[in-house]
C-alpha atoms as a PDB file:
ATOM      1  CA  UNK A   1     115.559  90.955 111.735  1.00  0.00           C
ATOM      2  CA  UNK A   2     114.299  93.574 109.015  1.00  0.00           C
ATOM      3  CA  UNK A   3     113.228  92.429 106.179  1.00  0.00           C
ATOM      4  CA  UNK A   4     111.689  94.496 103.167  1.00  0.00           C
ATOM      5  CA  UNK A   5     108.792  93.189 100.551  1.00  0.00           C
ATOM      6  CA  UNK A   6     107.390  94.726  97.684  1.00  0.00           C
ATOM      7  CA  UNK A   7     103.847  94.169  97.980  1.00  0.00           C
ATOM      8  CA  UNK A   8     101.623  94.874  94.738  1.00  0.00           C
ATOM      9  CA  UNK A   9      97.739  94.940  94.968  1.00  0.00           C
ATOM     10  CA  UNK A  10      97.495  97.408  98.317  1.00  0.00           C
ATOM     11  CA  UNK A  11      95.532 100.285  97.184  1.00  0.00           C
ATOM     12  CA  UNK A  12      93.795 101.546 100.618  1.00  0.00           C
ATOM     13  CA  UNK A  13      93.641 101.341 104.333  1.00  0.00           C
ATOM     14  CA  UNK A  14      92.168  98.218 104.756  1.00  0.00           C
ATOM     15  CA  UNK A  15      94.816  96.194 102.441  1.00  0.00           C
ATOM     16  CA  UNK A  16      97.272  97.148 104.948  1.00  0.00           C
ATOM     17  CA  UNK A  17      95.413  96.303 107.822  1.00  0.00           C
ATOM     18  CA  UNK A  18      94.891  92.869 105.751  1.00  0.00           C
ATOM     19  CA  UNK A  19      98.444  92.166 105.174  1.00  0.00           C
ATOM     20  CA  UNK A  20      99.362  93.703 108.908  1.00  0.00           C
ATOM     21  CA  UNK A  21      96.799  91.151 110.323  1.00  0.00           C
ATOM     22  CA  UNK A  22      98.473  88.778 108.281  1.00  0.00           C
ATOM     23  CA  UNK A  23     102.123  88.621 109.094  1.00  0.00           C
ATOM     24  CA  UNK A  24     101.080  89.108 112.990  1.00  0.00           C
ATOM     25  CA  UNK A  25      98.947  85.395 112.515  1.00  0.00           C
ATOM     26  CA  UNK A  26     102.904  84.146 111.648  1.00  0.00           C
ATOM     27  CA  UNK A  27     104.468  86.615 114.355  1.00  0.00           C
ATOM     28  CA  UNK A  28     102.277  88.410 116.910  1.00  0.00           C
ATOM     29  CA  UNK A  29     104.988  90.538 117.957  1.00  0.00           C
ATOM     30  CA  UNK A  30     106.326  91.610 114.842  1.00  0.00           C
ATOM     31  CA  UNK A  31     106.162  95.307 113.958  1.00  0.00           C
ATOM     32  CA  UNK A  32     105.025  95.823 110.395  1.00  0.00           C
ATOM     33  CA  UNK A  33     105.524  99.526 108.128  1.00  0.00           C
ATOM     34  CA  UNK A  34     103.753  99.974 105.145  1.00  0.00           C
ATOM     35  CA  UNK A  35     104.151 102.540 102.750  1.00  0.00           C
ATOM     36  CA  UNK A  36     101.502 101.781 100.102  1.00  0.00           C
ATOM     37  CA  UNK A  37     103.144 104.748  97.517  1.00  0.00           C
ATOM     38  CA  UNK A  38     105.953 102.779  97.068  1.00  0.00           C
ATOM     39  CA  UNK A  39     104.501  98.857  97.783  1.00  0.00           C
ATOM     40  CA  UNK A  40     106.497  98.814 100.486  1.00  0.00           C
ATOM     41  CA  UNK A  41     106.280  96.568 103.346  1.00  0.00           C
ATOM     42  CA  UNK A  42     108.833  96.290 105.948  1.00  0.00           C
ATOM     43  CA  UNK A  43     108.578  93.774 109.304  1.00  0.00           C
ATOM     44  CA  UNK A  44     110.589  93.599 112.122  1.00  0.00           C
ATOM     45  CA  UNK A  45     110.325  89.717 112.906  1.00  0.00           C
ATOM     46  CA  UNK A  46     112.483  86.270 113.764  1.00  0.00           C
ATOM     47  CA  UNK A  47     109.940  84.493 111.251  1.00  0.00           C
ATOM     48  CA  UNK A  48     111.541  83.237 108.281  1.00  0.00           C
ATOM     49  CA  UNK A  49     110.957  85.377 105.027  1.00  0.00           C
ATOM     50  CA  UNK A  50     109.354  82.414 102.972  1.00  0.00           C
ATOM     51  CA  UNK A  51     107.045  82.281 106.185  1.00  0.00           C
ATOM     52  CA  UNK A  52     106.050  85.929 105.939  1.00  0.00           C
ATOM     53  CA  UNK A  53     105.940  86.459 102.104  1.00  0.00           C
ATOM     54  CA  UNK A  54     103.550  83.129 102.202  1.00  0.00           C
ATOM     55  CA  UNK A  55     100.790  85.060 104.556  1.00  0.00           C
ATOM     56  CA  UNK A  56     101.369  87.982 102.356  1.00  0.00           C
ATOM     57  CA  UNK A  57     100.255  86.482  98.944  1.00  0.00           C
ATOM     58  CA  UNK A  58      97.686  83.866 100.987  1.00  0.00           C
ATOM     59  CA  UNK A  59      95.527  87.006 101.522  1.00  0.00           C
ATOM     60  CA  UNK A  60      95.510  87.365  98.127  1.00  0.00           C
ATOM     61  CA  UNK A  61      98.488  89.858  97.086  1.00  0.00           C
ATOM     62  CA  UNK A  62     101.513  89.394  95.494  1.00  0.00           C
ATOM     63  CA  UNK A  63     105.015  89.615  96.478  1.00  0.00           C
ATOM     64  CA  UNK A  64     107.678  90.856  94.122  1.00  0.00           C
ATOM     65  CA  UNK A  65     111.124  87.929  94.189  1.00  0.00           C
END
């Protein structure tokens, strides 16, 4: 399943690798996109969205509703 997140608070390469590392501790296989322009963050994954937008703001950024 696709599912789309604005993430706020990414401003370079390692945030994404943060958030990345993140959602794969909740899914290992899932395949996560980031396009930090437009606080984007898209993932491929079977984990539910609560799941993945927890990990998100757990490492500290936050996750538009």
């Amino acid at each position: 399943m696709n599912q789309s997140f604005t993430v706020t608070g990414m401003s370079c390469g390692h945030c994404e690798k943060a958030v990345t590392q993140a959602i794969r501790q909740i899914d290992p296989q899932a395949e996560v996109r980031i396009d930090r322009s437009h606080n984007l963050v898209q993932v491929q994954s079977q984990q539910p969205r609560e799941a993945l937008s927890r990990a998100i703001t757990e490492e500290g950024y936050a996750v538009a509703a």
